[in-house]
Each structure stands twice: as C-alpha cells, then as structure tokens.
N, C-alpha and C. Protein backbone atom coordinates (compact mmCIF):
# COMPACT_ATOMS: atom_id res chain seq x y z
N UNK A 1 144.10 81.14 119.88
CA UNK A 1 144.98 82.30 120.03
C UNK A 1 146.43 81.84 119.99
N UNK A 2 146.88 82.43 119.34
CA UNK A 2 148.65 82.36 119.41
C UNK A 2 148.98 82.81 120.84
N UNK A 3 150.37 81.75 120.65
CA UNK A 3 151.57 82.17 122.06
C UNK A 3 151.77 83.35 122.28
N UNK A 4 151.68 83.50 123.50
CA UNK A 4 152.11 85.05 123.46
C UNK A 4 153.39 85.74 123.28
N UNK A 5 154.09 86.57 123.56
CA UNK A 5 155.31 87.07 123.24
C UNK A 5 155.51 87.20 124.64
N UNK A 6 156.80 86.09 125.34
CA UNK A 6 157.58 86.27 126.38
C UNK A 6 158.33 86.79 126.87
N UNK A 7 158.53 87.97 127.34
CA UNK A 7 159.49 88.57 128.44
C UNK A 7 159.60 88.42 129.15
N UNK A 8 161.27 88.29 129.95
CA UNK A 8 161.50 88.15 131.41
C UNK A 8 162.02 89.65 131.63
N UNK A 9 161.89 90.14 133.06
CA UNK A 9 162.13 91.17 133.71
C UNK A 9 163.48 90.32 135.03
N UNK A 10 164.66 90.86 134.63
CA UNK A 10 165.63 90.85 135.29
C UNK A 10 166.32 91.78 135.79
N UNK A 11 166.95 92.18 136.80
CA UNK A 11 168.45 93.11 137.10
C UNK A 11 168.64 92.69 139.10
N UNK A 12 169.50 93.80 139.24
CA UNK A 12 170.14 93.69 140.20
C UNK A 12 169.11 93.54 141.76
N UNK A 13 169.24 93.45 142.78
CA UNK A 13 168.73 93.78 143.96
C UNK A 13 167.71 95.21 144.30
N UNK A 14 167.04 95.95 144.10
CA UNK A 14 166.62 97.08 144.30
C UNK A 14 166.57 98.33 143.59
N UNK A 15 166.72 97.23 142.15
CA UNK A 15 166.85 98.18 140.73
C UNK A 15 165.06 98.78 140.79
N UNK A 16 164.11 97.94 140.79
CA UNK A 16 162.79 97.97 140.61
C UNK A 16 162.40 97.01 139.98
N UNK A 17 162.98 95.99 139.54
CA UNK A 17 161.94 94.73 138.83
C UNK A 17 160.91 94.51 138.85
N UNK A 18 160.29 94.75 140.49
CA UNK A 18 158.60 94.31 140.78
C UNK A 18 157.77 95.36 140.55
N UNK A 19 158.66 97.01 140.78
CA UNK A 19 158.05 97.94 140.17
C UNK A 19 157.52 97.58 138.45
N UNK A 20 158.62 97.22 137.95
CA UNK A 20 158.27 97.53 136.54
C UNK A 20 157.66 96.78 136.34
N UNK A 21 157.61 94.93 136.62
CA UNK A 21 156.06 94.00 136.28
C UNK A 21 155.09 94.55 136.86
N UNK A 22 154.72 95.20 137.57
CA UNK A 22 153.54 96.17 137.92
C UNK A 22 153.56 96.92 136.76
N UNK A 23 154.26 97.82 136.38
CA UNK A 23 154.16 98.93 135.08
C UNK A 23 153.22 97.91 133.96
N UNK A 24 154.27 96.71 133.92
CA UNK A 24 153.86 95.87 132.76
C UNK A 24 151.88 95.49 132.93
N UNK A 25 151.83 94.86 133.96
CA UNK A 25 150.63 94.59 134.09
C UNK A 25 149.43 95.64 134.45
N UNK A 26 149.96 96.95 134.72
CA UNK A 26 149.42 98.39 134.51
C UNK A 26 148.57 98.50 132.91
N UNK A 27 149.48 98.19 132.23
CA UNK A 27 149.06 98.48 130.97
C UNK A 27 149.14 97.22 129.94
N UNK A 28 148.28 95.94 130.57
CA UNK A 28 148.05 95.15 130.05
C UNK A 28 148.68 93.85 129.82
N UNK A 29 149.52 93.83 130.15
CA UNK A 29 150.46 92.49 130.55
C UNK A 29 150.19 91.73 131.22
N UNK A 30 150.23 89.80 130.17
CA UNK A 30 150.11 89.16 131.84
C UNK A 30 151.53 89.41 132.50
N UNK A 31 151.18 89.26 133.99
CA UNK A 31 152.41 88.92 134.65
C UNK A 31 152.35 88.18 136.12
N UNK A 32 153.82 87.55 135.66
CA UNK A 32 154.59 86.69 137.13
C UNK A 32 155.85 87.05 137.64
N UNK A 33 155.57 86.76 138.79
CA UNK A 33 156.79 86.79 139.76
C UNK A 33 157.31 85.28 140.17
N UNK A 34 159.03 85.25 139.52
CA UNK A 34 159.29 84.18 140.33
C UNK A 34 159.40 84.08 141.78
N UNK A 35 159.62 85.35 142.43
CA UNK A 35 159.80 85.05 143.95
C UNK A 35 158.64 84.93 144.58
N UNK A 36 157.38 85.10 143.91
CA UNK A 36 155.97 85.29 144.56
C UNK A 36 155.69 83.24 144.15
N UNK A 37 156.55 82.84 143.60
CA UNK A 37 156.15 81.36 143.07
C UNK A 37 156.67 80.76 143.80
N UNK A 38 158.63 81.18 144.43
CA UNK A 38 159.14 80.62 145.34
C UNK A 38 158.33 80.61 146.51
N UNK A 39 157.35 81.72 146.53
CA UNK A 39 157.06 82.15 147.98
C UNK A 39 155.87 80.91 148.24
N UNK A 40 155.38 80.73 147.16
CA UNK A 40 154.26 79.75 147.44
C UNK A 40 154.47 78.49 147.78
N UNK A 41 155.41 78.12 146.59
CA UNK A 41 156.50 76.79 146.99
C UNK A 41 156.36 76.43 148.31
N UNK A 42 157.48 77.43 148.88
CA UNK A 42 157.74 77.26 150.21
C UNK A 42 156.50 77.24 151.27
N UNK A 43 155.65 77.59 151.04
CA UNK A 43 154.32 77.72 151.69
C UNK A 43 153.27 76.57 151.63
N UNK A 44 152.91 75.92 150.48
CA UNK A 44 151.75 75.56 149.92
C UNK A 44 152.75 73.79 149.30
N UNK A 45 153.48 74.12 149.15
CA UNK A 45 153.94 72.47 148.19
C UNK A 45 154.54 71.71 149.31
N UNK A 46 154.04 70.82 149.52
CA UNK A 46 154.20 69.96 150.76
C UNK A 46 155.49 69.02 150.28
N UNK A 47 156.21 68.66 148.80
CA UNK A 47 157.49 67.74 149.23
C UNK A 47 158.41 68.82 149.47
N UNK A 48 158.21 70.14 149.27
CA UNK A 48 159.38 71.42 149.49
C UNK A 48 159.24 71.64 150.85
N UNK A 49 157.85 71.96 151.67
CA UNK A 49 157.71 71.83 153.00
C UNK A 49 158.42 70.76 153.70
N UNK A 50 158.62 69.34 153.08
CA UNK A 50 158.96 68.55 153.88
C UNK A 50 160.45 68.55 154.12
N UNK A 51 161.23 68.79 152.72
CA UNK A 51 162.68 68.53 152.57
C UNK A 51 163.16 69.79 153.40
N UNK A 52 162.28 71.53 153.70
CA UNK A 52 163.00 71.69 154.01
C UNK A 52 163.12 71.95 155.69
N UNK A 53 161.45 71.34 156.03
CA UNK A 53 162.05 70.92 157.28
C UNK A 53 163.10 70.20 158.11
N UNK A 54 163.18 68.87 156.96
CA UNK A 54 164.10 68.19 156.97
C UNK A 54 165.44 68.81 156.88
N UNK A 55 165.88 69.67 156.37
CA UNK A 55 167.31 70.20 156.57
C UNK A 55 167.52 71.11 157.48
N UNK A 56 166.38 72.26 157.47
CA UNK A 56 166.48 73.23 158.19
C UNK A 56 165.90 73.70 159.20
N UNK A 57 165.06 72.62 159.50
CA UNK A 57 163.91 72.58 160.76
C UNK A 57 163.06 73.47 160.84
N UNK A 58 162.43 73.98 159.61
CA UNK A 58 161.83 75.23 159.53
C UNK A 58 161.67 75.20 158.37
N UNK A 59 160.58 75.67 157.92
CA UNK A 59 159.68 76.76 156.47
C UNK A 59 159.32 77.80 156.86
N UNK A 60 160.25 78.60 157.76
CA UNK A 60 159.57 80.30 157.61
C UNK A 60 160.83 80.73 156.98
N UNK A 61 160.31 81.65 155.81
CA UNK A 61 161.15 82.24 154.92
C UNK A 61 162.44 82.73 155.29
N UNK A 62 162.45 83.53 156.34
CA UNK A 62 163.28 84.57 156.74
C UNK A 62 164.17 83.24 158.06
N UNK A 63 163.81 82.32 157.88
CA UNK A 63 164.99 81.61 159.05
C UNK A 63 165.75 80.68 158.00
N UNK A 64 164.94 80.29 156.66
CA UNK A 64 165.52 79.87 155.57
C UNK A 64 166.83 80.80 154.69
N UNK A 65 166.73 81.91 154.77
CA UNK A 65 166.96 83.03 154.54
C UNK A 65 168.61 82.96 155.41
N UNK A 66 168.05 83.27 156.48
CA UNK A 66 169.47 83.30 157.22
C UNK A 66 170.50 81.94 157.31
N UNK A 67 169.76 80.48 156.67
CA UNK A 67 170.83 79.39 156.80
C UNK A 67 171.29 79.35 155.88
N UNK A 68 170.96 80.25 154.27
CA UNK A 68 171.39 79.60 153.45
C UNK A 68 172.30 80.76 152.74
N UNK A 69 172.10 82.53 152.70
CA UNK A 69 173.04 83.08 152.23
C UNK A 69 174.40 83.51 153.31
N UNK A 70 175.00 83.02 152.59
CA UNK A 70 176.62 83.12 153.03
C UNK A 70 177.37 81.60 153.67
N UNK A 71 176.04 80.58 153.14
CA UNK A 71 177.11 79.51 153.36
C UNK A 71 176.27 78.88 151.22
N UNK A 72 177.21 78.77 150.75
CA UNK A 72 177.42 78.04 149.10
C UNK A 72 176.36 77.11 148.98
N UNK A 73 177.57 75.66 150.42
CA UNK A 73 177.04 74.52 150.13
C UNK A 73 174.82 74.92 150.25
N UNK A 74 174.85 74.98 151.22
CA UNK A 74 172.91 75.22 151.73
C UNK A 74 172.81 76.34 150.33
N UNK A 75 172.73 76.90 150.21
CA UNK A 75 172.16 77.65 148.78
C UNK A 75 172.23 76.67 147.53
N UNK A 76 173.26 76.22 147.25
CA UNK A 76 173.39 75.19 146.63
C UNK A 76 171.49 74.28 146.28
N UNK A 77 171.84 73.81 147.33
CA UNK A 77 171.06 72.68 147.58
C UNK A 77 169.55 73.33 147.58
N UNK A 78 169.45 74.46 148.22
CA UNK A 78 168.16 74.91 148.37
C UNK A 78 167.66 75.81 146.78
N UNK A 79 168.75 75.96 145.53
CA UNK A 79 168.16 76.04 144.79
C UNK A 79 167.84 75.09 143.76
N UNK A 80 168.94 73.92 144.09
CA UNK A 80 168.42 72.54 143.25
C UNK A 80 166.88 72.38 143.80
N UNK A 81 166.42 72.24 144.57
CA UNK A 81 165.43 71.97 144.84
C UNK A 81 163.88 73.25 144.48
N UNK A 82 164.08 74.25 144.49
CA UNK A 82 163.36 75.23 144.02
C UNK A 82 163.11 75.32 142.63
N UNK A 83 164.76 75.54 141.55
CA UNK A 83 164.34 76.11 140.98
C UNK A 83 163.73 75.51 139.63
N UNK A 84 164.02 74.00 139.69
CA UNK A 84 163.02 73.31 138.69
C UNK A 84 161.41 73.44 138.94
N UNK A 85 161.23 73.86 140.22
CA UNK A 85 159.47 73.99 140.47
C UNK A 85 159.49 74.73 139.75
N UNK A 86 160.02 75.82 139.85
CA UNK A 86 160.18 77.56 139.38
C UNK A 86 159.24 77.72 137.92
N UNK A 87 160.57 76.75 137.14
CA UNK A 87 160.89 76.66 135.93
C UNK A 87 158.92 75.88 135.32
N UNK A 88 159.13 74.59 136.15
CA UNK A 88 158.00 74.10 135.49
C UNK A 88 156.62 74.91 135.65
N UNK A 89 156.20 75.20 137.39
CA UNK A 89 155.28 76.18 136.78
C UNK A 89 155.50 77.87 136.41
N UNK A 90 156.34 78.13 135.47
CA UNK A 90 156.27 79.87 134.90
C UNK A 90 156.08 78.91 133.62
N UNK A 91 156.90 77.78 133.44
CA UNK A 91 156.58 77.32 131.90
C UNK A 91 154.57 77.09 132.00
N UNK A 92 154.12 76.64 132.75
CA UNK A 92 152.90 75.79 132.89
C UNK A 92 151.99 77.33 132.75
N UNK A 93 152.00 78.58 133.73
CA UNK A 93 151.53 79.63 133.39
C UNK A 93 151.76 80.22 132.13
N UNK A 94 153.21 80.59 131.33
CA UNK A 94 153.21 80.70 130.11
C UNK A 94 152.16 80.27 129.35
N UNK A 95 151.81 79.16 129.05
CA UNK A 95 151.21 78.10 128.13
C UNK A 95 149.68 78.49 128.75
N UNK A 96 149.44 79.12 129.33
CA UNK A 96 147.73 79.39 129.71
C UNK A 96 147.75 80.70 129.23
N UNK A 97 148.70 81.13 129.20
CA UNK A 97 148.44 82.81 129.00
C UNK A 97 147.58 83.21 127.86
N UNK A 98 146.70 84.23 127.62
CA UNK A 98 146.17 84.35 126.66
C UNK A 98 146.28 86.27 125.95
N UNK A 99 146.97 86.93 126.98
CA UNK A 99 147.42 87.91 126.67
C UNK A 99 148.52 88.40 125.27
N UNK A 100 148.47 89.18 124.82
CA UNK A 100 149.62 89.09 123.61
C UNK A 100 150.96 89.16 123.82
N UNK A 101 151.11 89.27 125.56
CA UNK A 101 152.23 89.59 126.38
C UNK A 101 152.39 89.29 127.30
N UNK A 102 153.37 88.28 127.88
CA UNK A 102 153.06 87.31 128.99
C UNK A 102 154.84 88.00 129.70
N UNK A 103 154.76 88.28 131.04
CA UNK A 103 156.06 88.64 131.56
C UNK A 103 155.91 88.25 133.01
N UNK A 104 157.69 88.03 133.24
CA UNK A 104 157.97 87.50 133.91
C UNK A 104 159.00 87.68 135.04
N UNK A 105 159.35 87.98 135.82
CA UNK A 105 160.29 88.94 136.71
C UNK A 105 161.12 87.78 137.32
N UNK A 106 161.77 87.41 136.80
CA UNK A 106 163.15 86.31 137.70
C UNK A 106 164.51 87.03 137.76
N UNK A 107 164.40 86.87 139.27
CA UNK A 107 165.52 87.84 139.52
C UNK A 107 167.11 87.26 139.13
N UNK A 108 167.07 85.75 138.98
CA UNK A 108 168.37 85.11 138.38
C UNK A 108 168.45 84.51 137.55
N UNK A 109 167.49 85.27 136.33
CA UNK A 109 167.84 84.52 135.24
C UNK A 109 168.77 84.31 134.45
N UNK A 110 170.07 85.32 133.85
CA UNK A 110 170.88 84.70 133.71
C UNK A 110 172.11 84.07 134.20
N UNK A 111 171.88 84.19 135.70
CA UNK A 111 172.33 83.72 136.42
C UNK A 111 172.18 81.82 136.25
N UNK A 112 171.19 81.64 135.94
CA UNK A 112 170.32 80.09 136.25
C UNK A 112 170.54 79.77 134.54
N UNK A 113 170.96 80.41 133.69
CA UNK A 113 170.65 80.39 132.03
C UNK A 113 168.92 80.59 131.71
N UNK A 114 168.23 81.13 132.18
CA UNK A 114 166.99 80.97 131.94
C UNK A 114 166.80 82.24 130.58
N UNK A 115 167.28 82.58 130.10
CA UNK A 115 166.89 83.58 129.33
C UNK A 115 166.65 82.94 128.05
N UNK A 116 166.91 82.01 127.64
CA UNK A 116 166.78 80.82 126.45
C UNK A 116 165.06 80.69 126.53
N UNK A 117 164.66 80.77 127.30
CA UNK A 117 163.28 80.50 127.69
C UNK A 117 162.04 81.52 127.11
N UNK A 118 162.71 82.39 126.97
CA UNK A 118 162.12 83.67 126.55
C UNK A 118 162.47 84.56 125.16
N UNK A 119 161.10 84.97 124.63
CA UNK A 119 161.69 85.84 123.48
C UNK A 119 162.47 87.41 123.79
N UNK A 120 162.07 87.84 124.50
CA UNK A 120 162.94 89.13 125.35
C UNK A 120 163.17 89.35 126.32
N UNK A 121 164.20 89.80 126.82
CA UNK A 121 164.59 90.03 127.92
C UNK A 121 164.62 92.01 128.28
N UNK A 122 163.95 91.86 129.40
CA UNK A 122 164.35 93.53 130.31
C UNK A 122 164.96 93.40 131.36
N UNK A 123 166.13 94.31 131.29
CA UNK A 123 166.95 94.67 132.43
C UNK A 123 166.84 95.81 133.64
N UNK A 124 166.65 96.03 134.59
CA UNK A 124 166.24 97.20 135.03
C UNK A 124 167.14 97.57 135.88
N UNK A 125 167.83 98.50 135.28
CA UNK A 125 169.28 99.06 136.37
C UNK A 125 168.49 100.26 137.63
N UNK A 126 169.93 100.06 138.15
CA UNK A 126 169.78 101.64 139.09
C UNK A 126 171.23 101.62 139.73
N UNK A 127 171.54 103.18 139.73
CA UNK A 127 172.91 103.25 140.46
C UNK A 127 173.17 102.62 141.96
N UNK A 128 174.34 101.92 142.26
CA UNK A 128 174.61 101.64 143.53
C UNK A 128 173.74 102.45 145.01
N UNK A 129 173.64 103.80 144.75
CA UNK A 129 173.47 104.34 146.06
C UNK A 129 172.14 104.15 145.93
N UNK A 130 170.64 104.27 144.96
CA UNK A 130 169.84 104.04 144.43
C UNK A 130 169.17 102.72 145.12
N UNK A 131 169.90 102.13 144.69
CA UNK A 131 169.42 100.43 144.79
C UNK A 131 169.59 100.24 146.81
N UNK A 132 170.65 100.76 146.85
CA UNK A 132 171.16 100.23 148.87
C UNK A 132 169.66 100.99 149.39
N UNK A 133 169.63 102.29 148.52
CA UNK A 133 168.54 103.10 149.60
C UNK A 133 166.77 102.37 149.43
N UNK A 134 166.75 101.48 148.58
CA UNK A 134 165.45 100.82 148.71
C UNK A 134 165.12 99.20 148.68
N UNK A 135 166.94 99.21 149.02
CA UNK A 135 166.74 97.63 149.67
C UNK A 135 168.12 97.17 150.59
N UNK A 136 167.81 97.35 151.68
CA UNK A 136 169.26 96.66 152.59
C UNK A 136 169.81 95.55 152.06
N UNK A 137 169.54 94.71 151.53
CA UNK A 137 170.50 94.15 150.97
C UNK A 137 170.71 94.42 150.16
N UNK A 138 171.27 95.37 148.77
CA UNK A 138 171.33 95.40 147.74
C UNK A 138 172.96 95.84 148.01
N UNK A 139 174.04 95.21 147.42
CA UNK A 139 175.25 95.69 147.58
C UNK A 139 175.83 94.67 148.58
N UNK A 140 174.88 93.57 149.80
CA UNK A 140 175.27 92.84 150.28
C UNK A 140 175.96 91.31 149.71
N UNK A 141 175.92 90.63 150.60
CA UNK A 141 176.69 89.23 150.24
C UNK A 141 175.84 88.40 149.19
N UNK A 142 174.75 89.00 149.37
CA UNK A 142 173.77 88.22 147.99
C UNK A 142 173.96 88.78 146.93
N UNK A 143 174.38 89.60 146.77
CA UNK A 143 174.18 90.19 145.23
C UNK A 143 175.66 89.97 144.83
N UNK A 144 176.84 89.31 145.64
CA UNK A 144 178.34 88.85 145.31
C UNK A 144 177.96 87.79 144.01
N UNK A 145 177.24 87.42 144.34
CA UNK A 145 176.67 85.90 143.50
C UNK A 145 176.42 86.42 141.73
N UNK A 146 175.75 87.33 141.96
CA UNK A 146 175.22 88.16 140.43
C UNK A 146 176.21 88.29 139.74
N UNK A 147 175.35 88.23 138.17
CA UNK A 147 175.97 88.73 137.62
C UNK A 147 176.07 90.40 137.04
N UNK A 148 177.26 91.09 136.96
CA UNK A 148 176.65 92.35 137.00
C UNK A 148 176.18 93.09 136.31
N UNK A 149 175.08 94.22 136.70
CA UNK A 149 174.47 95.08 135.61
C UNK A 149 175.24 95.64 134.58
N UNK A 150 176.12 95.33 134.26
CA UNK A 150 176.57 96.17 132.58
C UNK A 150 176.54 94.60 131.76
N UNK A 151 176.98 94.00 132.15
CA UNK A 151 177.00 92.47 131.13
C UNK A 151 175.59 91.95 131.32
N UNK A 152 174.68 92.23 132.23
CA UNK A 152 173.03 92.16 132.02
C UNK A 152 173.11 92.41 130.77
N UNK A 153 172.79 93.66 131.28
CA UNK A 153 172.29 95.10 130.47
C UNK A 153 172.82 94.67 128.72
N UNK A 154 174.10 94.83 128.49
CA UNK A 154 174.67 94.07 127.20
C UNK A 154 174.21 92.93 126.58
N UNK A 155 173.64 92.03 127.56
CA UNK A 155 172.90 90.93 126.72
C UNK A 155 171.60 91.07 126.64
N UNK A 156 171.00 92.09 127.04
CA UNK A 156 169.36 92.17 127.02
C UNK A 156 169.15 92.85 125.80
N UNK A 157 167.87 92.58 125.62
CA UNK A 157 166.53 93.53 124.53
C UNK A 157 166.62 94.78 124.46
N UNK A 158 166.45 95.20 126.16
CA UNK A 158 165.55 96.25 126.32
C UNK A 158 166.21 96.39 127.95
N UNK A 159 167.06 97.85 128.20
CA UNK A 159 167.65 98.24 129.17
C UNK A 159 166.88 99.16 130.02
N UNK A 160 166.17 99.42 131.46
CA UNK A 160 165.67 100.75 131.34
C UNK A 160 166.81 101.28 132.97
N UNK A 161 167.21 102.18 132.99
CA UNK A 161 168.26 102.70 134.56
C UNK A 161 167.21 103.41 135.36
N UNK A 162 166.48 102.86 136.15
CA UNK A 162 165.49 103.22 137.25
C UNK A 162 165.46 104.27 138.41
N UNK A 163 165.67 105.02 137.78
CA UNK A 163 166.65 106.79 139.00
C UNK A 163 165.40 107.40 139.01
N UNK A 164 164.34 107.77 138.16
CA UNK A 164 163.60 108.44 137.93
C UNK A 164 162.28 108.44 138.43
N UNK A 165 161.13 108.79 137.96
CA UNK A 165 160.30 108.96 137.97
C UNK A 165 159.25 107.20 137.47
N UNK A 166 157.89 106.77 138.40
CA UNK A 166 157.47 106.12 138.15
C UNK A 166 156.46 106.53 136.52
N UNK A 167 156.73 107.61 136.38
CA UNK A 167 156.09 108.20 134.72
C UNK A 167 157.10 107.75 133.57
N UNK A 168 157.75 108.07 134.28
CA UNK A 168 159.07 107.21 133.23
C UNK A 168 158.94 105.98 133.22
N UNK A 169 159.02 105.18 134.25
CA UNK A 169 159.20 103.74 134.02
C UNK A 169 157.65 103.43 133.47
N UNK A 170 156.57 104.04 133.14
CA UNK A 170 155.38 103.53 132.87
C UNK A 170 155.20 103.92 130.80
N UNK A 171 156.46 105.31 131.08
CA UNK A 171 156.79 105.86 129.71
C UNK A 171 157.67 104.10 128.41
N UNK A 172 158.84 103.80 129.72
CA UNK A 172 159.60 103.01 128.84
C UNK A 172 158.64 101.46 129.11
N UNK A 173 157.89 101.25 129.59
CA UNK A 173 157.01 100.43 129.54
C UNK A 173 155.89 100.26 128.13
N UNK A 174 155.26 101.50 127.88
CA UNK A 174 154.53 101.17 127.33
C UNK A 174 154.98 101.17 125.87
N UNK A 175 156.42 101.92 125.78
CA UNK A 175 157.40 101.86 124.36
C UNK A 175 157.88 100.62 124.43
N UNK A 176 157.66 99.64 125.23
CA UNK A 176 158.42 98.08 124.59
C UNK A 176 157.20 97.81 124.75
N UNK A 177 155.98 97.81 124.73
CA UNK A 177 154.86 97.14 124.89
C UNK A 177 154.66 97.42 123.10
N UNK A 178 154.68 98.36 122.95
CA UNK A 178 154.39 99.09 121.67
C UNK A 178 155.29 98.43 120.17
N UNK A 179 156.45 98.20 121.09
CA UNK A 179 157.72 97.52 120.06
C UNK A 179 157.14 95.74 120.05
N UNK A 180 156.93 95.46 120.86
CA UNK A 180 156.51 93.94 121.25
C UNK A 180 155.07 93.23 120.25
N UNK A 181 154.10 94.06 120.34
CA UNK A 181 152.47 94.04 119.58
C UNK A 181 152.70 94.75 118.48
C-alpha cells in the first residue's frame, strides 16, 4: 500500500482541533494527537519521567504545567526535551499507517516548523469569545507564545472557523476528505 496522504490539524487554544480529529476519524481517518503522545511521554517513558523529576520534582501534568508556563527559561527546556519524542513517534505512527489518510492534531506546529512534515495542513479557527468560553485558557499567557490565527489560517490548505454546528464541522470534514482521496 502506498503512503498515505498526511495532514496536520492545527489552530489556536479552544478553536476545536480535537473536535475536528474526531470528525476526521468519524469518517475514516487515521488519527493522532500530539498532546495525547505528550501525555504518554510524560507518563509511560521513563528517561522523560526521570529528567523531569529531576528538575521539577514531579511528573503530574498539571504541577508540570504550573512550573513551566510563564517562566521561558523551564518551557524552554521542557520542550527540548519533549518535542523530538513527539516528532519521532508521529513520524514512526505515520509510516504504519495504512489508511489513505493519516492525521494529526499538533497544536504547535508552526510554531515548532513542523508543517514541512506534512502534505496538508488544517487550521481550525474560532472567534476570541468562542474559544475563552470552551477553554480557560484560551486568550491566556499561553497562547502569547502563538502564532496567530490569520497568518495560520494564510499559510494553510484548508481553513475551517468553528462557531457552528458539529454538522458543519463533520460537513467541512468530509469535503477535504473528498478533496484529499
């Protein structure tokens, strides 16, 4: 079987990303989550367990969480160390995939340059008030870091603005599925 055709699923904080790799894998898509990979990382890979006991005296997410956004240097460091795992296994899942459509939801990809990696890219907007109301942080000190949804959106494939209806997002789903095969 041929490679499949790669998409990443990117945008802002509480646009819907994980909604829409659900849409994707609704209707036949493989799919991954990088934060469900970080999540394992941090869980399951024992030299990431170790280093980051070693810095932070702790591997529970949410105390990792609080040492590292809003100080640079510790983010820094805690994504040198993540995000080559990241990278090697979504590349290592890629390469097993056997679907005609393999996708991928990284929430910083062009943030990280990762979009080189992939044959298309989706962006998934939503207005400011939108995004705060289905994620407290969205609009916070983490999303200062981003880059923002209109220069996404401008460099992507395939834009969808997430205000609506989950019929919609399953509508513009299955029209890039359709454009893609």
């Amino acid at each position: 079987m041929s490679r499949p055709v790669a998409v990443a699923i990117t945008g802002g904080i509480g646009a819907g990303k994980s909604e829409a790799l659900a849409a994707f894998g609704r209707q036949g898509a493989a799919t991954l989550s990088a934060d469900e990979v970080v999540h394992d990382l941090i869980a399951h890979h024992e030299q990431v367990r170790a280093a980051l006991q070693d810095r932070f005296g702790t591997t529970e997410r949410a105390n990792i969480a609080d040492a590292v956004f809003g100080d640079a240097e510790r983010l820094a460091w805690l994504e040198e160390l993540l995000h080559p795992l990241v990278r090697e296994r979504t590349d290592a899942w890629l390469a097993q995939v056997e679907a005609p459509v393999a996708v991928v939801e990284i929430p910083l990809l062009y943030e990280t340059g990762g979009e080189r990696r992939f044959d298309k890219v989706v962006v998934v907007t939503a207005p400011a008030g939108v995004r705060r109301s289905r994620s407290p942080a969205a609009g916070g000190s983490r999303e200062a870091r981003l880059i923002p949804d209109p220069e996404k959106a401008a460099r992507a494939d395939y834009v969808f603005e997430n205000e609506g209806s989950l019929e919609e997002l399953e509508q513009f789903v299955a029209a890039v599925l359709a454009d893609l095969t």
